[in-house]
C-alpha atoms as a PDB file:
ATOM      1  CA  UNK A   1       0.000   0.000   0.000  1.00  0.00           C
ATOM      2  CA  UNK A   2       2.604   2.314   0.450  1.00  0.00           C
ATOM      3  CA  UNK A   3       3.299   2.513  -3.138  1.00  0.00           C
ATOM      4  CA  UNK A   4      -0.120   4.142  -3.609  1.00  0.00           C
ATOM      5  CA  UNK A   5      -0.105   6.101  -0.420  1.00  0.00           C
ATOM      6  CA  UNK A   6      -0.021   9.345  -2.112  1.00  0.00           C
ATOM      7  CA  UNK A   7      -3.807   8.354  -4.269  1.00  0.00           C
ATOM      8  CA  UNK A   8      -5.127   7.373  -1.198  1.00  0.00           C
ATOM      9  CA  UNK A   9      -8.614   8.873  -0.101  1.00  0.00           C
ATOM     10  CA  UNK A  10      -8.604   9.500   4.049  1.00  0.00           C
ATOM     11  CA  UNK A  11     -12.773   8.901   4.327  1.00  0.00           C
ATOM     12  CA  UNK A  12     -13.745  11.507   7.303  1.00  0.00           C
ATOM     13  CA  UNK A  13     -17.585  10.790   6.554  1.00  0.00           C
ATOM     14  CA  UNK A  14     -19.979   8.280   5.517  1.00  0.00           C
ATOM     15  CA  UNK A  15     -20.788   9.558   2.573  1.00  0.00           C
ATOM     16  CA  UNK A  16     -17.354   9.167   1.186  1.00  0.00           C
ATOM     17  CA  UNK A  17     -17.206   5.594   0.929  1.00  0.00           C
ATOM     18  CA  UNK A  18     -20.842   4.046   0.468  1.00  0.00           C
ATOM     19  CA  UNK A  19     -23.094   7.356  -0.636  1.00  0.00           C
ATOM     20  CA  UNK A  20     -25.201   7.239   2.073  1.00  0.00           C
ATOM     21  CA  UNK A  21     -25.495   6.091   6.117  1.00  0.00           C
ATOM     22  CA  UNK A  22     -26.442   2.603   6.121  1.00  0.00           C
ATOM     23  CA  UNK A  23     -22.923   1.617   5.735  1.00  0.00           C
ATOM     24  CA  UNK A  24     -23.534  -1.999   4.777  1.00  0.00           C
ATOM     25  CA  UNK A  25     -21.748  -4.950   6.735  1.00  0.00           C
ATOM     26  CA  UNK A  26     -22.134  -7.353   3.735  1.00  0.00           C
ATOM     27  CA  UNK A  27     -21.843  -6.843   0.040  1.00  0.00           C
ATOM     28  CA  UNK A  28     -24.474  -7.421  -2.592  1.00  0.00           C
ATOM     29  CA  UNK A  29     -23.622 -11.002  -4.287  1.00  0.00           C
ATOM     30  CA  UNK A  30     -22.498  -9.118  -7.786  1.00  0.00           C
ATOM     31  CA  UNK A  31     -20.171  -7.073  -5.878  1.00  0.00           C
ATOM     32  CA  UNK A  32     -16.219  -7.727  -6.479  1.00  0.00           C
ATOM     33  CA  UNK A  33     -14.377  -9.767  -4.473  1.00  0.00           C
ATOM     34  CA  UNK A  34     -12.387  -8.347  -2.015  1.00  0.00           C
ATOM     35  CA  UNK A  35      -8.946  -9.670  -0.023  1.00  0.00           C
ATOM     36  CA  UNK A  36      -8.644  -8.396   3.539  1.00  0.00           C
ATOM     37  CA  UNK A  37      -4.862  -9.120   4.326  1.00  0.00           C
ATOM     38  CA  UNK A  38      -3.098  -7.838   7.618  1.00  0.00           C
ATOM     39  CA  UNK A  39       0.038  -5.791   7.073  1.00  0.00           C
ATOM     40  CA  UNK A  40       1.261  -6.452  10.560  1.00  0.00           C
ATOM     41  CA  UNK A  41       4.651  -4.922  10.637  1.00  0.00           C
ATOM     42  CA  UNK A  42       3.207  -1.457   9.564  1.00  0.00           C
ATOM     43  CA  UNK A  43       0.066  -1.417  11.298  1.00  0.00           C
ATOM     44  CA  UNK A  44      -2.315  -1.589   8.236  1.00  0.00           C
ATOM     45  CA  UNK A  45      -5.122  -3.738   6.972  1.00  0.00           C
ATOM     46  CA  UNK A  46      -5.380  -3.432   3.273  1.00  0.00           C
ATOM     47  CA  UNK A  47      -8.377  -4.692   1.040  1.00  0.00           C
ATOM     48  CA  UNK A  48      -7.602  -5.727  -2.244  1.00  0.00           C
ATOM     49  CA  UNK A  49      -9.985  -5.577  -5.214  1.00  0.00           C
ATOM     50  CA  UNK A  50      -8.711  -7.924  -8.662  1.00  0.00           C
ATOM     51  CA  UNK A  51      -5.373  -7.985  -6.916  1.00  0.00           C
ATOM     52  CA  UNK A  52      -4.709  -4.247  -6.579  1.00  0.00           C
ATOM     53  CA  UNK A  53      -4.440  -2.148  -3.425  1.00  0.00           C
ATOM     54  CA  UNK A  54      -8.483  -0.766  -3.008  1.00  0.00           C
ATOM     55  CA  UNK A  55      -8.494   0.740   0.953  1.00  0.00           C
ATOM     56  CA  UNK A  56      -6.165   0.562   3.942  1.00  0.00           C
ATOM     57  CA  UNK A  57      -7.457   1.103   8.058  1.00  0.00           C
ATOM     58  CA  UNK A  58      -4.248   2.137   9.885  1.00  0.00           C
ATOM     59  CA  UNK A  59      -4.520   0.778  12.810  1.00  0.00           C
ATOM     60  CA  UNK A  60      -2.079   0.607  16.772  1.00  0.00           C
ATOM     61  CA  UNK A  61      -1.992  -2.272  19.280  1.00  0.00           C
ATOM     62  CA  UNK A  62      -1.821  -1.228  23.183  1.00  0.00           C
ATOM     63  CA  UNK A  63      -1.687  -4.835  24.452  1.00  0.00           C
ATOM     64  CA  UNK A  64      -5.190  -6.932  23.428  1.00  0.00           C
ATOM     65  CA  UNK A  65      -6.766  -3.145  22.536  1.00  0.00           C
ATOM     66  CA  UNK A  66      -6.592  -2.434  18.815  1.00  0.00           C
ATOM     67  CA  UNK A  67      -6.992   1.349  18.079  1.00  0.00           C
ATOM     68  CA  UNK A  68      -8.319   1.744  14.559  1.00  0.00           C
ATOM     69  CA  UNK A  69      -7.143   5.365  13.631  1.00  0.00           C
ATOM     70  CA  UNK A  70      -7.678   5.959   9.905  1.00  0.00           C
ATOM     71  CA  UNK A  71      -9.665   4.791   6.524  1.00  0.00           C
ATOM     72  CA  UNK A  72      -8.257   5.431   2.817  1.00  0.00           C
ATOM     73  CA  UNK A  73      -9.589   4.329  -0.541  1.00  0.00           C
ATOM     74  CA  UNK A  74      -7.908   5.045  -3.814  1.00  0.00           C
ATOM     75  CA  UNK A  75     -10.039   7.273  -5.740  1.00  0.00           C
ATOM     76  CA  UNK A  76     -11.186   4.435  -8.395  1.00  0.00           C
ATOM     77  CA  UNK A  77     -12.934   2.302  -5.540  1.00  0.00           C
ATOM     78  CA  UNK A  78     -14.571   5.228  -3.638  1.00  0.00           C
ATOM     79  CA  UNK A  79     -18.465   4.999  -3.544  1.00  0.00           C
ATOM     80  CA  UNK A  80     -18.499   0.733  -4.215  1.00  0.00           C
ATOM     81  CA  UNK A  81     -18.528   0.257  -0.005  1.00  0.00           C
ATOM     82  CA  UNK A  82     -14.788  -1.101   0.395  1.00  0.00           C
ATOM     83  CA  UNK A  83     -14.164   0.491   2.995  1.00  0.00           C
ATOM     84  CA  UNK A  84     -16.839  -0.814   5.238  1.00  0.00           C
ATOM     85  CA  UNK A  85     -16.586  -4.139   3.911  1.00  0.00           C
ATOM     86  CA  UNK A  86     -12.417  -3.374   5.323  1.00  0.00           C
ATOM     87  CA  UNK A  87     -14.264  -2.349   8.775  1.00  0.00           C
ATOM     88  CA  UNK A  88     -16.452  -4.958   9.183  1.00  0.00           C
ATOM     89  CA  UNK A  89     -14.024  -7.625   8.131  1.00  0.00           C
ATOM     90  CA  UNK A  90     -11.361  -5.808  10.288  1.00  0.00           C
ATOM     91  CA  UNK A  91     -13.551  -6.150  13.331  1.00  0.00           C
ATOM     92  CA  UNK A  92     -15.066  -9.848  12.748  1.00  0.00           C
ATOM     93  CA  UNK A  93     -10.923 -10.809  12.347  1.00  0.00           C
ATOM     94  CA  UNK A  94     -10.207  -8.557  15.833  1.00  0.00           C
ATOM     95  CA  UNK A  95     -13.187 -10.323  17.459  1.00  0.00           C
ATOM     96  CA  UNK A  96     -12.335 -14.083  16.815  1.00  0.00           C
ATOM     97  CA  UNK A  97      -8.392 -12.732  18.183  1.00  0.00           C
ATOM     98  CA  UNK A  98     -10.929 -12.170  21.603  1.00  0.00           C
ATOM     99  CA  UNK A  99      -9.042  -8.373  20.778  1.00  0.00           C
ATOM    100  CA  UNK A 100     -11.038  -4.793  21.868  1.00  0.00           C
ATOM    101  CA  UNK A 101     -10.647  -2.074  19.240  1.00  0.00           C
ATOM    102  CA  UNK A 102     -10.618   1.658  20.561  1.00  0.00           C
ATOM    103  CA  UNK A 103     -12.239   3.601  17.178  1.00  0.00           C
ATOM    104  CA  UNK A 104     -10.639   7.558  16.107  1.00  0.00           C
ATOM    105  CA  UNK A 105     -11.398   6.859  12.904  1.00  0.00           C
ATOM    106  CA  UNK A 106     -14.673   9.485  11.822  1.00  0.00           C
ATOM    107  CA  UNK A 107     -15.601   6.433   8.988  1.00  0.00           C
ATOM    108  CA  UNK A 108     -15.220   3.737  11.388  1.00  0.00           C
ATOM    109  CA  UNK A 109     -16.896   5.496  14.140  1.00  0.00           C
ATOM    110  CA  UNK A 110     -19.801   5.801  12.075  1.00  0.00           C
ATOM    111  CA  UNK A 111     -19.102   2.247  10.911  1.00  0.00           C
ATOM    112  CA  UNK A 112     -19.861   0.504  14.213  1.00  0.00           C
ATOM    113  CA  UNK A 113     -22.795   3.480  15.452  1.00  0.00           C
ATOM    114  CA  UNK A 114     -24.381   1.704  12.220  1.00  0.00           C
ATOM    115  CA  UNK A 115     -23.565  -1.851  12.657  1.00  0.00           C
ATOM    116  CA  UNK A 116     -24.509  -2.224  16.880  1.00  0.00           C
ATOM    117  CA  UNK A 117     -23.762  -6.071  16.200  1.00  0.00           C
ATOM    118  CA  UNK A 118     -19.986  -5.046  16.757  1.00  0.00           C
ATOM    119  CA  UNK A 119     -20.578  -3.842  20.286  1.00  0.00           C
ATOM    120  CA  UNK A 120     -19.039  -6.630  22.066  1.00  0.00           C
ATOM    121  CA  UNK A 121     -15.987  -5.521  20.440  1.00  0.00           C
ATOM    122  CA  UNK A 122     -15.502  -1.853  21.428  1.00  0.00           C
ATOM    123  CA  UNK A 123     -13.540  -1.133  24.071  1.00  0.00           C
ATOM    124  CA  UNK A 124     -15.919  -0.553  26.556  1.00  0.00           C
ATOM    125  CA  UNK A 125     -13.156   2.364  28.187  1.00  0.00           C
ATOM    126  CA  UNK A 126     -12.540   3.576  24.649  1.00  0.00           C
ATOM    127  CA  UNK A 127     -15.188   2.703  22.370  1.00  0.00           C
ATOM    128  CA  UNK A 128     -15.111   5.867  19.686  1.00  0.00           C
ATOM    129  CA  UNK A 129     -13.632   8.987  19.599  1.00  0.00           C
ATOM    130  CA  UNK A 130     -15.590  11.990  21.018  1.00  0.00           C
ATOM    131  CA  UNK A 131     -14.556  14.060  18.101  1.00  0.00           C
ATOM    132  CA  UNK A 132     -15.886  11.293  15.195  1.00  0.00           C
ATOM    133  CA  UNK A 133     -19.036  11.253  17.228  1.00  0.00           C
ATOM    134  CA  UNK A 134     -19.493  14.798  17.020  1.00  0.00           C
ATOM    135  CA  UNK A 135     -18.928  14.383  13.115  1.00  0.00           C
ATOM    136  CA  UNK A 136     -15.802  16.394  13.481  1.00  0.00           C
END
């Protein structure tokens, strides 16, 4: 991903990604396929779409709390939900690791506020940012 770092999209809304609110956790069946892969040593999940980098979630580890900080998509894949399918992916992956996940990320925040089946995985100190929940 760092290769196409400089085309990346940060999302800061929910509009950015999906074109609307709903933010859905699964894809319609015609969708593309997507690869979820973990880029450990640099702290980013990247989704792939036909083999090319589509989205990254930056992302820290304090112990078994994962903070996930930030949400890109190359312009080309904006607008077809990869980035929520990343999310929810992300946070089905942290959940089977028995991990919490701490959310700064505006996209994400508004991510899980949409999707309350991830509860169980927030943090319950440091669910979401006060800032992304403010739509700042």
């Amino acid at each position: 991903m760092a290769n196409n770092a400089e085309d990346m999209v940060t999302l800061t809304s929910t509009e950015q990604d999906s074109g609307g609110s709903k933010l859905p956790a699964t894809t319609p069946p015609d969708a593309e396929d997507i690869v979820i892969t973990n880029d450990s040593a640099h702290g980013i999940y990247e989704a792939a779409v036909g083999g090319q980098t589509a989205a990254g979630l930056v992302y820290s580890e304090v112990g078994s709390r994962v903070i996930l900080s930030a949400t890109s998509v190359l312009p080309e894949f904006r607008g077809k939900g990869v980035a929520s399918r990343l999310i929810g992916s992300v946070l089905d992956d942290l959940r089977r690791q028995g991990k919490t996940v701490a959310v700064t990320c505006p996209f994400a925040t508004a991510f899980v506020n949409a999707h309350p089946e991830y509860a169980d995985v927030l943090d319950p100190a440091f669910p979401r940012s006060h800032s992304a929940e403010r739509g700042h």
